[in-house]
Protein backbone atom coordinates (compact mmCIF):
# COMPACT_ATOMS: atom_id res chain seq x y z
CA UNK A 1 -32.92 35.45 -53.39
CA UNK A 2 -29.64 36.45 -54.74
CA UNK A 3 -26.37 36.42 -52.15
CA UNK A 4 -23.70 38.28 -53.27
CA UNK A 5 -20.55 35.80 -53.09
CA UNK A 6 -17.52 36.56 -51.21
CA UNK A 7 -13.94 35.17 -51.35
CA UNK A 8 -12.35 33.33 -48.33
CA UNK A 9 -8.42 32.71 -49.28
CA UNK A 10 -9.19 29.39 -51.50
CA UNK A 11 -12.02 30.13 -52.60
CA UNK A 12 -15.41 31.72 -53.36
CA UNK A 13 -17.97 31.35 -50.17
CA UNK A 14 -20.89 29.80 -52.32
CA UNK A 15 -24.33 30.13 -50.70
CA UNK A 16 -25.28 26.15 -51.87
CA UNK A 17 -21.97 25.05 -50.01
CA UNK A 18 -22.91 27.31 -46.84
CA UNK A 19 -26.24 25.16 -47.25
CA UNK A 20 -25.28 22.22 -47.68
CA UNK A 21 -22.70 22.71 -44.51
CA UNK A 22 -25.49 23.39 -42.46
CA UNK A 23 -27.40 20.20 -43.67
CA UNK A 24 -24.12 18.31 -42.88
CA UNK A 25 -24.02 19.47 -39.23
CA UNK A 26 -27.50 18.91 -38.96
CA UNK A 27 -27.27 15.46 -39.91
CA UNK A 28 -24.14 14.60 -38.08
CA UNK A 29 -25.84 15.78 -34.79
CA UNK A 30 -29.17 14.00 -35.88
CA UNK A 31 -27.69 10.63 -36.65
CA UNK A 32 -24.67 10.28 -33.94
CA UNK A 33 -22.40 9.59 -37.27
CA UNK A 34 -19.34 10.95 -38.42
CA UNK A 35 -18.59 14.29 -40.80
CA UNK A 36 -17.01 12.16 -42.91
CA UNK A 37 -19.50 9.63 -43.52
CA UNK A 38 -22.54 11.99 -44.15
CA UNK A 39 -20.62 14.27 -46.37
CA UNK A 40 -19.54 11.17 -48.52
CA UNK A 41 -23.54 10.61 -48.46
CA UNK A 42 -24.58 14.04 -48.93
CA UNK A 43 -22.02 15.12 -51.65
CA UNK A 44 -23.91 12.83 -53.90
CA UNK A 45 -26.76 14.65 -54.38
CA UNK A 46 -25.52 17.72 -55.93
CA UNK A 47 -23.13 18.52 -58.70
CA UNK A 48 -20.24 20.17 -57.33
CA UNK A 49 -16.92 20.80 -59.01
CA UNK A 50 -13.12 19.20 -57.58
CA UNK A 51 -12.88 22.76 -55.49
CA UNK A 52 -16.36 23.22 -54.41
CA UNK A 53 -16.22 19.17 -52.64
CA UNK A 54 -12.90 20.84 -51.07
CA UNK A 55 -14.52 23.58 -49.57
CA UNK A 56 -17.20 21.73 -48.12
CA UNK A 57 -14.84 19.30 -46.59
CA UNK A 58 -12.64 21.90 -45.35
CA UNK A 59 -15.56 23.67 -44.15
CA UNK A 60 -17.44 20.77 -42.17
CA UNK A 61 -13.88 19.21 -40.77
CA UNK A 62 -12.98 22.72 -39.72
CA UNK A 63 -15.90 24.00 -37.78
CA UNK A 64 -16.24 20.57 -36.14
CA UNK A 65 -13.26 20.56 -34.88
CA UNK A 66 -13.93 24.35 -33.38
CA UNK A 67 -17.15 23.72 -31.88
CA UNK A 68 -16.29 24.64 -28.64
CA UNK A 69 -14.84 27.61 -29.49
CA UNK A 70 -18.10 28.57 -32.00
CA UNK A 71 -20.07 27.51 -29.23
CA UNK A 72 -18.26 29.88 -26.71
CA UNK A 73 -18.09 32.82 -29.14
CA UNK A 74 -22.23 32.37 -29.36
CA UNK A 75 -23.27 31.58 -25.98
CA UNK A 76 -21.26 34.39 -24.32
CA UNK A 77 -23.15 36.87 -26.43
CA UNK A 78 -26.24 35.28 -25.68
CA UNK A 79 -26.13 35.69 -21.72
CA UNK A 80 -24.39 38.84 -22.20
CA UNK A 81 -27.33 40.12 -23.49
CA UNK A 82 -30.23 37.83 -21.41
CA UNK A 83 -31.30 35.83 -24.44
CA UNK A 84 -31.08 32.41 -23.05
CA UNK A 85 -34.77 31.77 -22.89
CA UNK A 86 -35.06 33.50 -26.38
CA UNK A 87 -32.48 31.72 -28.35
CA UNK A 88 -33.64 28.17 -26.79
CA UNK A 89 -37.22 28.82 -28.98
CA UNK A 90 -35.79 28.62 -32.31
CA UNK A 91 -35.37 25.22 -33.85
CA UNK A 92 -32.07 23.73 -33.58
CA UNK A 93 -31.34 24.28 -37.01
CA UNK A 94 -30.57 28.18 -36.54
CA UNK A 95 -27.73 27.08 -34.43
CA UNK A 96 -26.13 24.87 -36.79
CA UNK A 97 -26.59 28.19 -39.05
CA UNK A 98 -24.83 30.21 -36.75
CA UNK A 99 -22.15 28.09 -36.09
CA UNK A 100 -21.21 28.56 -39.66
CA UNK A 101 -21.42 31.73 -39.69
CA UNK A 102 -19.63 32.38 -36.85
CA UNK A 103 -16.58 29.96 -37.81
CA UNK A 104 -16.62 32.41 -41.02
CA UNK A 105 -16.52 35.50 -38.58
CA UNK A 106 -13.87 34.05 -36.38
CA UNK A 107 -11.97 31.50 -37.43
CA UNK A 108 -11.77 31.38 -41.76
CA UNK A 109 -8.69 33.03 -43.24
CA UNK A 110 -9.15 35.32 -46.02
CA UNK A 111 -7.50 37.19 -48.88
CA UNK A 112 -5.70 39.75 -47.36
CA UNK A 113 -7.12 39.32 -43.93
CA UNK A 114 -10.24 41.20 -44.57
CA UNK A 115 -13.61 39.37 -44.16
CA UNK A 116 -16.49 39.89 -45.85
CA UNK A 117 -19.23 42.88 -45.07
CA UNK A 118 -22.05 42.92 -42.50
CA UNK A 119 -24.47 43.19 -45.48
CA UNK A 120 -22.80 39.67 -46.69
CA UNK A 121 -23.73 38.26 -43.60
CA UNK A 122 -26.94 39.64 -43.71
CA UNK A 123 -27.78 38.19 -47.11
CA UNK A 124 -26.56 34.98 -46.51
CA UNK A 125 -28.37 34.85 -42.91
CA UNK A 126 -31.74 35.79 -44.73
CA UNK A 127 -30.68 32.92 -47.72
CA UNK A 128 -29.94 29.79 -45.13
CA UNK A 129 -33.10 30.31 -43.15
CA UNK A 130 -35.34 30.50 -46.38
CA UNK A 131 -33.39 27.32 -47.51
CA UNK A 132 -33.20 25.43 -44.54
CA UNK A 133 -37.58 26.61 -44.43
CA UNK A 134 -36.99 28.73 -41.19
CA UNK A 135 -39.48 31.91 -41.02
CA UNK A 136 -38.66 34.00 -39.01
CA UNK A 137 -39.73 37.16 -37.65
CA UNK A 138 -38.55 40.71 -38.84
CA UNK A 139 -37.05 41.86 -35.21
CA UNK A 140 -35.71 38.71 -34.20
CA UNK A 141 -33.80 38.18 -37.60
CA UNK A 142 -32.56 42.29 -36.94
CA UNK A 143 -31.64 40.41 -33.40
CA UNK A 144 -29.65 38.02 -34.95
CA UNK A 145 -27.88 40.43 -36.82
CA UNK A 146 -26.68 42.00 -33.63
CA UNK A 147 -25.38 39.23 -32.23
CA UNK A 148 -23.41 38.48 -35.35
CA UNK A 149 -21.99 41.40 -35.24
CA UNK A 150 -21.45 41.65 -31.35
CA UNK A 151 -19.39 38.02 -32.04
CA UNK A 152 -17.18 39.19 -34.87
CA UNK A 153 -16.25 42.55 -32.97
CA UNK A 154 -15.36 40.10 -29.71
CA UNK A 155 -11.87 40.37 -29.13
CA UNK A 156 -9.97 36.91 -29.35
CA UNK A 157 -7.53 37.32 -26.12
CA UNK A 158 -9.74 39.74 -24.36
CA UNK A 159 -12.15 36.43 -24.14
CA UNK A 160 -9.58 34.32 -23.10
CA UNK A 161 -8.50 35.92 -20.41
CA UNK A 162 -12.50 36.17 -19.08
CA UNK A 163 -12.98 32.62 -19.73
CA UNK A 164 -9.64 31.59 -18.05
CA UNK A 165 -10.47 33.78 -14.74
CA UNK A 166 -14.48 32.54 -14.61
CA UNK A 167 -13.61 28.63 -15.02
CA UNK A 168 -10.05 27.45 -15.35
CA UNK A 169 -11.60 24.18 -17.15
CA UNK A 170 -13.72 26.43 -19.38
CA UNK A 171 -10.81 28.19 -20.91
CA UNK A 172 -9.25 24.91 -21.67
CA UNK A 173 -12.54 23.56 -23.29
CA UNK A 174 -12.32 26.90 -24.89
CA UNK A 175 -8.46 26.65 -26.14
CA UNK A 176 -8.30 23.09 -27.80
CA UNK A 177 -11.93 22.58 -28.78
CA UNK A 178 -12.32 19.83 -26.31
CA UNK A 179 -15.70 18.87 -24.36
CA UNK A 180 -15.71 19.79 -20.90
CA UNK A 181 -17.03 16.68 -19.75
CA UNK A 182 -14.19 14.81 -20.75
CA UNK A 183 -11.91 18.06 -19.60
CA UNK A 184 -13.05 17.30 -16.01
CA UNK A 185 -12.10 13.39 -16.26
CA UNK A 186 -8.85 13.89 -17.75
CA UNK A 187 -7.97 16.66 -14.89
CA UNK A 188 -9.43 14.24 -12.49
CA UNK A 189 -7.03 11.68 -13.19
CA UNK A 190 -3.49 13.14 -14.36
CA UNK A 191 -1.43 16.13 -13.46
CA UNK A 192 -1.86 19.27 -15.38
CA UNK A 193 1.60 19.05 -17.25
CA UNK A 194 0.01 15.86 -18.80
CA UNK A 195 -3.20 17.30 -19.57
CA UNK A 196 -2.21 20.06 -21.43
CA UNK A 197 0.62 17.95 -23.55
CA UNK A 198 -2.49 15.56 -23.98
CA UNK A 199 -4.52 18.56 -25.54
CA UNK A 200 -1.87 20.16 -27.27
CA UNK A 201 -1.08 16.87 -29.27
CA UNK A 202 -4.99 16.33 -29.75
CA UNK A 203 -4.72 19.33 -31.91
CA UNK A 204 -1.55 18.73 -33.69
CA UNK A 205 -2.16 16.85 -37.45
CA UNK A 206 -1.57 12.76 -36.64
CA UNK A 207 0.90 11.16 -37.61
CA UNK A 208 -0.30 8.50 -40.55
CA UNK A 209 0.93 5.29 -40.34
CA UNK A 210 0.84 2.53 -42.87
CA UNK A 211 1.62 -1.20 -41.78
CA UNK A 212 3.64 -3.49 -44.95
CA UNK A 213 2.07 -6.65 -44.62
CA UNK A 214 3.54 -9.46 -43.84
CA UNK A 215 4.30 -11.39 -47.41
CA UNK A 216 5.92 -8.24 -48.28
CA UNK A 217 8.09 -6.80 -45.52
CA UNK A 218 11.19 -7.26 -47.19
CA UNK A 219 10.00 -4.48 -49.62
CA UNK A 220 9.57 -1.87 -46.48
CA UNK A 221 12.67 0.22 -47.41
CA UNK A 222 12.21 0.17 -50.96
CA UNK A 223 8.56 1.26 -50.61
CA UNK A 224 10.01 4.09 -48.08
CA UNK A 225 12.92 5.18 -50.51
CA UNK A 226 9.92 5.64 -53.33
CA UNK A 227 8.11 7.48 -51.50
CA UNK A 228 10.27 9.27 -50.27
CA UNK A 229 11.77 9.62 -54.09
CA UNK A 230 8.15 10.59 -55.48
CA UNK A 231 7.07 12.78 -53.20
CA UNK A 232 10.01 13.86 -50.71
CA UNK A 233 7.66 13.02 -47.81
CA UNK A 234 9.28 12.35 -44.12
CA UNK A 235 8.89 9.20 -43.89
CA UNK A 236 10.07 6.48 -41.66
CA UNK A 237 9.74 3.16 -41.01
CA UNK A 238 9.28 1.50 -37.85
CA UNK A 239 9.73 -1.66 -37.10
CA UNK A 240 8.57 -3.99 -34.34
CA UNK A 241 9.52 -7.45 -33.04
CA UNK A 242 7.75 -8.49 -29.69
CA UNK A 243 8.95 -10.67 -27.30
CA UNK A 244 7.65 -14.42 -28.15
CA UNK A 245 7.62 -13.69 -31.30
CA UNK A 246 11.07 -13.62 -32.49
CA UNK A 247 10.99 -16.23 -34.93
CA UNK A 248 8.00 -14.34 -37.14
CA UNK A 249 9.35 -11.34 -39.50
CA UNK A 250 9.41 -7.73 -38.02
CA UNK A 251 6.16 -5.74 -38.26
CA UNK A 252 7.36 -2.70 -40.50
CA UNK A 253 5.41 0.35 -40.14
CA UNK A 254 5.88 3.70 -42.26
CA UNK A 255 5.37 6.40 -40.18
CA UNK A 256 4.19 10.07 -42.25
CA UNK A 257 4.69 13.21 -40.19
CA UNK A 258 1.88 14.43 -42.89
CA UNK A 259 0.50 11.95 -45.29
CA UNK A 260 -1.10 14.30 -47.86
CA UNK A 261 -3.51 13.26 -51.08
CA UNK A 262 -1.18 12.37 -53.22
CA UNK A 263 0.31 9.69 -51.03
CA UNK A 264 -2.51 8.19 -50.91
CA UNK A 265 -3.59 8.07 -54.33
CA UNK A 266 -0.39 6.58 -54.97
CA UNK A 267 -0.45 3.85 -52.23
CA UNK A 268 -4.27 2.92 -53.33
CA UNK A 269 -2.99 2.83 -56.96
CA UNK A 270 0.14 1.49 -56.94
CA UNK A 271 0.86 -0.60 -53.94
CA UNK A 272 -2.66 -1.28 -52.17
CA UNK A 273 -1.87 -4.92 -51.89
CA UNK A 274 1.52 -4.35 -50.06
CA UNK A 275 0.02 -1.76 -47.47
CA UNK A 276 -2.62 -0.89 -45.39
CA UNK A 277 -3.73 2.22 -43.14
CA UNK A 278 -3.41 1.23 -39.71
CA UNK A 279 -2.34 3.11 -36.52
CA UNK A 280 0.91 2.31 -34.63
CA UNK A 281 -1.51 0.69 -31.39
CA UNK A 282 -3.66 -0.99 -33.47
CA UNK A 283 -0.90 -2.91 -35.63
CA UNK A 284 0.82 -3.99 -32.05
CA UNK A 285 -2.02 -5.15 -30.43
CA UNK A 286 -2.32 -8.46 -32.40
CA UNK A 287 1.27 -9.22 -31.56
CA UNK A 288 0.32 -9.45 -28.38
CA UNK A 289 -1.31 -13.05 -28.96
CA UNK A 290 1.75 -14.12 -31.62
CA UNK A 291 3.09 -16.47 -32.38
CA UNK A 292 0.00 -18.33 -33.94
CA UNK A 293 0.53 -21.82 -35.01
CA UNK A 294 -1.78 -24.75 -35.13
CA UNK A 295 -4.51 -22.46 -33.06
CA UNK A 296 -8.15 -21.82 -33.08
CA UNK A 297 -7.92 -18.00 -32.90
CA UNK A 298 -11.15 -15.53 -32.55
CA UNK A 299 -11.64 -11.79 -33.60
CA UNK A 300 -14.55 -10.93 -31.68
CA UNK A 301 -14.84 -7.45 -34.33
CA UNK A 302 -13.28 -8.64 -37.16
CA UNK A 303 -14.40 -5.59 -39.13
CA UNK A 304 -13.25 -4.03 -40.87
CA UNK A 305 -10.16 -6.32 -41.25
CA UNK A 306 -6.87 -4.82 -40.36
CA UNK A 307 -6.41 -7.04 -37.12
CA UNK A 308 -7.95 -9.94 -38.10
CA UNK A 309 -5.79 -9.85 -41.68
CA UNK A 310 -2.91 -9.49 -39.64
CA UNK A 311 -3.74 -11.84 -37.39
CA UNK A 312 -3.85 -14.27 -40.60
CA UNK A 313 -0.50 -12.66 -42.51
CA UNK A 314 1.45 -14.26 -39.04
CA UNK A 315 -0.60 -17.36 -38.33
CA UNK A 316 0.86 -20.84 -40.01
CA UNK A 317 -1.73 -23.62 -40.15
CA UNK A 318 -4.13 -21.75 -37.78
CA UNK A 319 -7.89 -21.32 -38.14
CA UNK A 320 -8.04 -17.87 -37.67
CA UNK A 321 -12.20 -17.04 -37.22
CA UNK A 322 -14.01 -13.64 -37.43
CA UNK A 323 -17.09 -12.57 -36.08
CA UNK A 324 -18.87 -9.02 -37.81
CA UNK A 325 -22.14 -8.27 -36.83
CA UNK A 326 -21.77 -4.73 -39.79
CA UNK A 327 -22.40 -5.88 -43.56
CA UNK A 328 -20.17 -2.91 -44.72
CA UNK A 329 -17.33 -3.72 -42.57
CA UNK A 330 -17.71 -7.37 -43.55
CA UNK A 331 -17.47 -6.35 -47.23
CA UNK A 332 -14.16 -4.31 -46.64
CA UNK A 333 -12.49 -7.54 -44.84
CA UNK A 334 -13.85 -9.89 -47.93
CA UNK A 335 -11.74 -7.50 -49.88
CA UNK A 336 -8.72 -7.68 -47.65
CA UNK A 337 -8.72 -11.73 -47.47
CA UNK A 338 -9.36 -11.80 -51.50
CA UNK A 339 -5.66 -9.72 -52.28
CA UNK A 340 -3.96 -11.65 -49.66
CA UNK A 341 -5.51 -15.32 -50.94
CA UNK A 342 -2.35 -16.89 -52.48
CA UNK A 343 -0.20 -15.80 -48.76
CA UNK A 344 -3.36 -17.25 -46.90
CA UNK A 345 -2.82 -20.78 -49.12
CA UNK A 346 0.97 -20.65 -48.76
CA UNK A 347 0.73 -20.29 -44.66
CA UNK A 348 -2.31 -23.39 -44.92
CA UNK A 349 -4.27 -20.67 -42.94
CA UNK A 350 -8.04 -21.35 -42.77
CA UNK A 351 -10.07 -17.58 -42.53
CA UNK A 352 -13.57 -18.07 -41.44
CA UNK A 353 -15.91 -15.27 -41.24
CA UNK A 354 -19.45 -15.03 -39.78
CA UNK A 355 -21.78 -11.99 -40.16
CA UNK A 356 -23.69 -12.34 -36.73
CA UNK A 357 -23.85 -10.62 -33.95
CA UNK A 358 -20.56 -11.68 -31.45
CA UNK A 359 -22.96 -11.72 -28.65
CA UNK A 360 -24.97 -14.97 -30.39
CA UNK A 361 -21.69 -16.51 -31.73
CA UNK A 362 -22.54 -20.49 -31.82
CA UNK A 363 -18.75 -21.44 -31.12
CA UNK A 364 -18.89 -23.90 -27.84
CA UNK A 365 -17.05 -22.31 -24.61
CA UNK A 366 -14.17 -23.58 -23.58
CA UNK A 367 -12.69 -24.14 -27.57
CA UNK A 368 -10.66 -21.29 -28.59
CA UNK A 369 -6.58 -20.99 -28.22
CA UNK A 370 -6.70 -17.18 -28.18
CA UNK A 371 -9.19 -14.32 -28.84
CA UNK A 372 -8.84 -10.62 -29.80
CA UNK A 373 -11.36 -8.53 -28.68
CA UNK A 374 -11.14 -4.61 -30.00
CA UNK A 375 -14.34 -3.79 -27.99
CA UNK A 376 -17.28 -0.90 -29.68
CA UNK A 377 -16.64 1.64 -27.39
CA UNK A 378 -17.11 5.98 -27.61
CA UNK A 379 -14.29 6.73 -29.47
CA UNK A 380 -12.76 9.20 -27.06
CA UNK A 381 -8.78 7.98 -27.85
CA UNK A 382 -9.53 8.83 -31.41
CA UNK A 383 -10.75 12.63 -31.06
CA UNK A 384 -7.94 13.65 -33.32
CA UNK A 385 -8.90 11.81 -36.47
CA UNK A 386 -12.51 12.43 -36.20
CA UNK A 387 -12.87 15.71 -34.10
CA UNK A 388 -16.43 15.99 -35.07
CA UNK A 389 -17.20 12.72 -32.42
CA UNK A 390 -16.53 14.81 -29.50
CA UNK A 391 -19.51 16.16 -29.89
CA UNK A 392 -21.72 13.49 -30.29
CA UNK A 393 -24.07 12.31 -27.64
CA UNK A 394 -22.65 8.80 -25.73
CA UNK A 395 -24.56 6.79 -23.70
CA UNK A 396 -21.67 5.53 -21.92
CA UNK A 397 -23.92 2.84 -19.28
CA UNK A 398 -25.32 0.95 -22.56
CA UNK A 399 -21.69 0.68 -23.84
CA UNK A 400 -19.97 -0.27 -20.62
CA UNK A 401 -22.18 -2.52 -20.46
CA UNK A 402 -21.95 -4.06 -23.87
CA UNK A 403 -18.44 -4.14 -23.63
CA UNK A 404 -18.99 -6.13 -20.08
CA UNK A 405 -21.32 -8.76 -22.21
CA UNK A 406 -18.49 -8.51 -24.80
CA UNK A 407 -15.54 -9.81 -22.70
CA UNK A 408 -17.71 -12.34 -20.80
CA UNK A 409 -18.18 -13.96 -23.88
CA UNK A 410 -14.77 -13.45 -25.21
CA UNK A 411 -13.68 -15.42 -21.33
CA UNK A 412 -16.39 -17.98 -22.05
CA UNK A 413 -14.86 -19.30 -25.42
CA UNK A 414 -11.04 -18.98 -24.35
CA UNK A 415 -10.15 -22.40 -22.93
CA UNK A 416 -8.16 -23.26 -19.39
CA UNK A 417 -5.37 -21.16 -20.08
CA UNK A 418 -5.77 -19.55 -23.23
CA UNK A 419 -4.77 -16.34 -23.75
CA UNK A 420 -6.96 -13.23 -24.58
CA UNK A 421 -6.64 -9.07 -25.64
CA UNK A 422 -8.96 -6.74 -24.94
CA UNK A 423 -8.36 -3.31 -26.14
CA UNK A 424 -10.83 0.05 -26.53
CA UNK A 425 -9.65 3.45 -28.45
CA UNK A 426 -11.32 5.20 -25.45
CA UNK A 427 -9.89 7.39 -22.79
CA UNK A 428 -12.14 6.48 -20.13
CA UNK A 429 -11.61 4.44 -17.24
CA UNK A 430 -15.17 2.71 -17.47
CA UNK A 431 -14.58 1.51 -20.88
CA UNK A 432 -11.20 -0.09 -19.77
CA UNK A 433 -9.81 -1.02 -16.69
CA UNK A 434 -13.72 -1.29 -14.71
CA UNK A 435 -14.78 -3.27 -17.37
CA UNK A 436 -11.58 -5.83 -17.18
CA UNK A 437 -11.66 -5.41 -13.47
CA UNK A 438 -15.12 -6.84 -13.00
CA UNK A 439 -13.57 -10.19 -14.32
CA UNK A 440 -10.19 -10.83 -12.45
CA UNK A 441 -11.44 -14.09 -10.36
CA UNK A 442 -11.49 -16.14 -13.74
CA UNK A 443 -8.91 -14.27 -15.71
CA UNK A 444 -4.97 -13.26 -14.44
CA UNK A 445 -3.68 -10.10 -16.12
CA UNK A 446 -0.34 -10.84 -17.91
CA UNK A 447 2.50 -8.05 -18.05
CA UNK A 448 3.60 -6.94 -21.86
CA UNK A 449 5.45 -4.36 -23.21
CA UNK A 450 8.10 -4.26 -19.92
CA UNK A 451 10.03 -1.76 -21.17
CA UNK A 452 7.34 0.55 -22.20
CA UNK A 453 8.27 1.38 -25.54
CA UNK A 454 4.69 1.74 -26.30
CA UNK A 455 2.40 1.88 -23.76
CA UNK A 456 2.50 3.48 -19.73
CA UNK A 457 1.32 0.70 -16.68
CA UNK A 458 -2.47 1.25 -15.75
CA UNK A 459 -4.47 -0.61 -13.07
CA UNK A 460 -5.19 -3.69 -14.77
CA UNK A 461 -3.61 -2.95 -18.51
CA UNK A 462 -1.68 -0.36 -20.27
CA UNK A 463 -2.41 2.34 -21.95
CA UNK A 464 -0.74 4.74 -25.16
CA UNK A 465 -1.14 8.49 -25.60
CA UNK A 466 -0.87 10.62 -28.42
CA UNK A 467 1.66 13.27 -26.89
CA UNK A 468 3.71 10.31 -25.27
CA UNK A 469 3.64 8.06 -28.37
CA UNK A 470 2.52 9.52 -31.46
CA UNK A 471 -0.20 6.55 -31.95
CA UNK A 472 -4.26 6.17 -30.92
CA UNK A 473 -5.27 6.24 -27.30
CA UNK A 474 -5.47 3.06 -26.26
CA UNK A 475 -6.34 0.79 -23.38
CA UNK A 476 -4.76 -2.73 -23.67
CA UNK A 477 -5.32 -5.43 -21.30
CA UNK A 478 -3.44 -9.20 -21.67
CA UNK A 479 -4.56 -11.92 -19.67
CA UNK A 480 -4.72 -15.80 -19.57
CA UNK A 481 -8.29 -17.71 -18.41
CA UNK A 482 -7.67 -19.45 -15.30
């Protein structure tokens, strides 16, 4: 079949991109992994041109970051017209169709604001479901047509207003794309000024930092001034020196407002020994266990290397070890510890790194100095970068509990007083302070950070926000092994 193309504002809505969306989405839901990864996969096998890969990406990153909102726009319609039972016999693959189609309705931009004709719809409708194999009926595809065009005549506000009347915690959901489940925690915990400065944050771009590492943070402000020079970004640098570890250099972060393509080329051209992508939280929790000197130190996740190569770029005749149970990630730290080999032999640092599973790690208890543990967890403080996992399923009892099994073993290798960091990118309280909680008669929580420049007092840790901090939300817990 033949679909007559349309043209969005960039550029041409191309039926095999509109396919191959849907088979992203499909497979992203399928696997529980992220956009990114299974369009890097999927891209592969087909030859698309610089712009077409752009549109797909801007297509797949878009609509998963509106899937609340898609999902709104469609199910209203549907009980609006007593379809429930109806729509729920259709494979699942004729949603994932209509959420791009309905993101095209609703929520593309195009060339002088006039989107394309029912009939387009129609014809590309009829084109994804013979593609994707879907028969279908002749009145139930005339059905679907209705309720694609019921959806792009809904009015925007008018909705709004409904939603925000029937369910308070709906119209949020609704607002900033955010699940409801984890709506309902965060409103169960905070006041609603924080909420909603939480949410409106979530969907603000991220800031980007990039840590200078530590044989090279002398060059911080020249790198800033050239890329500031080359591309007049906003950049800044921030710089860091903990308590305890005043005689160690400053960390130096560069902090982008927007950190666009070209940056990045340039950085992974140029200078991709001298920096490394790594968020504000994540490049201060390893301070929390400097300075390292003459130590056994442990990375419990060593993968894929920016804590654990920090962890070795301030060390000084330490054995730093690192434990990855993921081949891929493994392969990404190799990388990092082969650029940074000659600093590693100046500082008489000895890297070890085991592929195993932490949970079987041989080491004998009672041997280690200090041990960083940056737990597997849901993902929920990182919603922002990777909007598409707020819609994946989480079994959060097989994690908790993981991370419980984690930490036990993390306690069980720290010796009489060593000193230990556990830390989760997750928002929820049973990935952090339960999980730390269920072991305070053989650990004592330590205070850091007194002045909160970076983090807000929790139960039994800290914690960082995006709206508060600009960074990753983080839980961070310090403590010593009694």
């Amino acid at each position: 079949m033949k679909v007559k193309p349309f043209n969005s504002a960039s550029v041409a809505i191309n039926p095999l991109i509109a396919l191959i969306t849907v088979k992203i989405l499909k497979e992203a839901d399928k696997t529980h992994t992220s956009i990114r990864n299974v369009f890097y996969n999927q891209i592969n096998e087909y030859l698309l041109d610089v712009q077409q890969i752009k549109t797909l990406y801007h297509y797949v990153q878009e609509i998963s970051k509106k899937r609340a909102r898609l999902e709104t726009y469609i199910n209203y319609i549907i009980e609006k017209q007593n379809l429930t039972d109806w729509y729920a016999r259709f494979p699942r693959t004729v949603h994932y169709i209509l959420l791009f189609l309905v993101f095209l309705l609703k929520e593309e931009t195009y060339a002088g604001g006039n989107p394309p004709s029912s009939s387009d719809w129609k014809h590309l409708f009829l084109y994804l479901l013979n593609r994707m194999n879907l028969p279908m009926k002749a009145r139930n595809k005339k059905r679907f047509g209705t309720i694609l065009q019921q959806i792009a005549e809904l009015n925007f506000d008018e909705l709004l207003l409904q939603i925000k009347e029937e369910n308070p915690l709906s119209y949020y959901s609704f607002k900033f794309n955010y699940p409801m489940w984890l709506i309902k925690d965060l409103f169960s915990r905070y006041e609603e000024d924080f909420v909603l400065n939480f949410l409106h944050a979530e969907n603000a771009p991220p800031n980007k930092y990039l840590r200078v590492r530590a044989p090279w943070e002398h060059l911080a402000e020249h790198i800033q001034s050239q890329l500031k020079k080359r591309f007049k970004s906003d950049v800044t640098l921030f710089t860091w020196s903990a308590a305890g570890r005043k005689t160690l250099p400053p960390l130096q972060l560069l902090v982008f407002q927007r950190f666009k393509s070209a940056e990045n080329r340039y950085v992974q051209r140029y200078i991709p020994h001298q920096m490394i992508v790594q968020d504000k939280t994540s490049a201060l929790i390893p301070t929390l266990l400097f300075p390292i000197q003459n130590e056994i130190v442990v990375d419990l996740t060593a993968g894929p290397g920016q804590k654990f190569t920090e962890l070795l770029e301030y060390a000084e005749n330490a054995t730093i070890i690192g434990c990855e149970v993921d081949a891929e990630r493994i392969q990404i730290l190799m990388t990092w510890l082969s650029k940074l080999r000659d600093w590693i032999k100046k500082k008489k640092n000895k890297p070890l790194v085991f592929h195993t599973d932490a949970l079987q790690f041989s080491l004998p208890p009672n041997s280690v100095d200090k041990i960083l543990l940056d737990a597997p967890c849901t993902s929920t403080g990182i919603f922002a970068k990777y909007p598409d996992h707020r819609w994946h399923k989480i079994d959060l009892p097989a994690i908790t509990t993981l991370q419980t099994r984690l930490l036990g073993k993390a306690i069980d290798l720290l010796r009489p007083g060593g000193i230990g960091v556990y830390s989760v990118c997750s928002l929820l309280r049973e990935e952090g302070e339960n999980v730390v909680s269920k072991y305070l008669d053989v650990i004592e929580v330590l205070p850091f950070d007194e002045e909160n420049q970076w983090t807000i007092p929790s139960s039994v840790g800290k914690r960082t926000f995006r709206h508060l901090h600009k960074t990753d939300n983080f839980f961070v817990a310090l403590f010593k092994k009694k």
